[in-house]
C-alpha atoms as a PDB file:
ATOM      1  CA  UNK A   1      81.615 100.214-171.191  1.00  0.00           C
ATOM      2  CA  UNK A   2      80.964 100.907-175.125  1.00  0.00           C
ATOM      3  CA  UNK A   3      78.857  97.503-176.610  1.00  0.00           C
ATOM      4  CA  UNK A   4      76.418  96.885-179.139  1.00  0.00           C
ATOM      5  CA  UNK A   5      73.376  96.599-176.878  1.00  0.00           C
ATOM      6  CA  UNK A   6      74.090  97.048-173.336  1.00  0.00           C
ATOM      7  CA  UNK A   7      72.329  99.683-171.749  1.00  0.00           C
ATOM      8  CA  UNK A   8      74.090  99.225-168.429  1.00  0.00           C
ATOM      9  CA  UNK A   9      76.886  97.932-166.935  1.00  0.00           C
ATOM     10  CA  UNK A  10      78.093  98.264-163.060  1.00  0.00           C
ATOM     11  CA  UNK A  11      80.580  96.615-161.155  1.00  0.00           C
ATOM     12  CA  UNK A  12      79.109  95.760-158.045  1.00  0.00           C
ATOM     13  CA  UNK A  13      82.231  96.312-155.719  1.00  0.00           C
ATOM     14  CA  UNK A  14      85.195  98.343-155.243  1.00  0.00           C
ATOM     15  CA  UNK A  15      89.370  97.658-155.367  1.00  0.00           C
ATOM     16  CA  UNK A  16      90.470  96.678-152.077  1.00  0.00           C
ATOM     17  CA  UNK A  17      87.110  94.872-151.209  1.00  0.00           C
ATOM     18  CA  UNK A  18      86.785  92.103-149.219  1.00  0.00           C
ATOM     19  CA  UNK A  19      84.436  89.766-150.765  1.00  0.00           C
ATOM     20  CA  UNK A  20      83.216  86.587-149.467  1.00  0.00           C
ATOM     21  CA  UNK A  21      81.875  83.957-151.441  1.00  0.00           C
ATOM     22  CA  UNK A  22      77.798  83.424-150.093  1.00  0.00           C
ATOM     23  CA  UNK A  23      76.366  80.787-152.486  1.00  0.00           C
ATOM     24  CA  UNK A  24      73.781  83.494-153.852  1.00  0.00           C
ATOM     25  CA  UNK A  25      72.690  86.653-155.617  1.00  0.00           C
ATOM     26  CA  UNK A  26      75.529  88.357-153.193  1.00  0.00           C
ATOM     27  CA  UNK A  27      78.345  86.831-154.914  1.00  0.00           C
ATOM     28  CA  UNK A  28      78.256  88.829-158.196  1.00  0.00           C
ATOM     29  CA  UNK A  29      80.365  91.041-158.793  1.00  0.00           C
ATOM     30  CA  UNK A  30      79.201  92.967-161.897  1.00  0.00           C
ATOM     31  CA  UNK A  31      76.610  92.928-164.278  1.00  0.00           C
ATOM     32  CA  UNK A  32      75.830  93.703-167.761  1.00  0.00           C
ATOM     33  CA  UNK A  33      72.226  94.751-169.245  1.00  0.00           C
ATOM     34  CA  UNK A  34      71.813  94.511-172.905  1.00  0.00           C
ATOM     35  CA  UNK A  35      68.696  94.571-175.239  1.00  0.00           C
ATOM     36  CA  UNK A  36      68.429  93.210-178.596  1.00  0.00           C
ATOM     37  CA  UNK A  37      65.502  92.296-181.415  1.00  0.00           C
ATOM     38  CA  UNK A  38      64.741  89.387-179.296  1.00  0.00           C
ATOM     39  CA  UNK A  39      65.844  87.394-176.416  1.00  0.00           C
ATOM     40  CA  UNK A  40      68.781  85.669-178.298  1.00  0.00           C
ATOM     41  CA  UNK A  41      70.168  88.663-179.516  1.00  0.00           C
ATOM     42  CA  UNK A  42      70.040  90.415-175.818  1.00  0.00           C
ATOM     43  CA  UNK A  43      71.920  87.449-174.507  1.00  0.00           C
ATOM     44  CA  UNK A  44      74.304  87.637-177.075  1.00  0.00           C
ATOM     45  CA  UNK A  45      74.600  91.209-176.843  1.00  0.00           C
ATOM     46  CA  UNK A  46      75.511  90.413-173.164  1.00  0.00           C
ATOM     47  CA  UNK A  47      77.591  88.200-173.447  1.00  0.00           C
ATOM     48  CA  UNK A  48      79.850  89.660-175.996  1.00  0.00           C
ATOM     49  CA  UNK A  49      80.202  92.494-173.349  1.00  0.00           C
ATOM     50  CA  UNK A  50      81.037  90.493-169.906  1.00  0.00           C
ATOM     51  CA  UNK A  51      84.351  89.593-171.200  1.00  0.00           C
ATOM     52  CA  UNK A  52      85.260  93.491-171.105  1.00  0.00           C
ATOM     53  CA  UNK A  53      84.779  93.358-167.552  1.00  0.00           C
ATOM     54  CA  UNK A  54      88.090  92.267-165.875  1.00  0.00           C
ATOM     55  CA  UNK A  55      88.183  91.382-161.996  1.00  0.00           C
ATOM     56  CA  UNK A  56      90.921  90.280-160.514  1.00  0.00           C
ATOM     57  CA  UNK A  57      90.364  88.047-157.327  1.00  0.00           C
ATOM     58  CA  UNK A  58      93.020  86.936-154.718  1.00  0.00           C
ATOM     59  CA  UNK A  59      92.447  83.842-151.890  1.00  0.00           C
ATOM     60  CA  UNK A  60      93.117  84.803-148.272  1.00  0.00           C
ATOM     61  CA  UNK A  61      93.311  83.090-145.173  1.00  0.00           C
ATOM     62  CA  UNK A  62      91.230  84.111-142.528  1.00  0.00           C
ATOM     63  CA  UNK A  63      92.375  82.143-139.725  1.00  0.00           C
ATOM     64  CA  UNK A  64      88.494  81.170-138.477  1.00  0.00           C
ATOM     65  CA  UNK A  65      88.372  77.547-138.582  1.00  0.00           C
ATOM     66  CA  UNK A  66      91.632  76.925-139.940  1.00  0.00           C
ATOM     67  CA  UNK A  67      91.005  79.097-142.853  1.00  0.00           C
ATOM     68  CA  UNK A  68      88.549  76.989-144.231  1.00  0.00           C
ATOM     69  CA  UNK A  69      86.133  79.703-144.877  1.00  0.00           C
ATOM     70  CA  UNK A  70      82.544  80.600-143.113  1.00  0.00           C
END
């Protein structure tokens, strides 16, 4: 990913993946690293670059509990 500022981006999984939502730190799914001048310009930095990211995320049942989730 080319962005004014970021130093590193990853996305955290892979196609096909399975993810399941956990209510913490495990549910990201990428990240983006940027520096700037100052904090404010490091957070804009990064968030002018998340929107390049592009993660496309489909709902399935999984039949425990009526598909309700875990």
């Amino acid at each position: 990913m080319a962005s004014p500022g970021v130093v590193a981006a990853h996305a955290l999984t892979v196609p096909g993946a399975v993810v399941t939502r956990t209510h913490s730190f495990q549910d990201r799914l990428a990240c983006v690293v940027a520096a700037g001048h100052d904090a404010a310009a490091a957070q804009r930095n990064a968030e002018r670059a998340a929107p390049l990211f592009s993660i496309d995320i489909q709902a399935v049942q999984d039949g425990y509990e009526g598909g309700r989730g875990r």
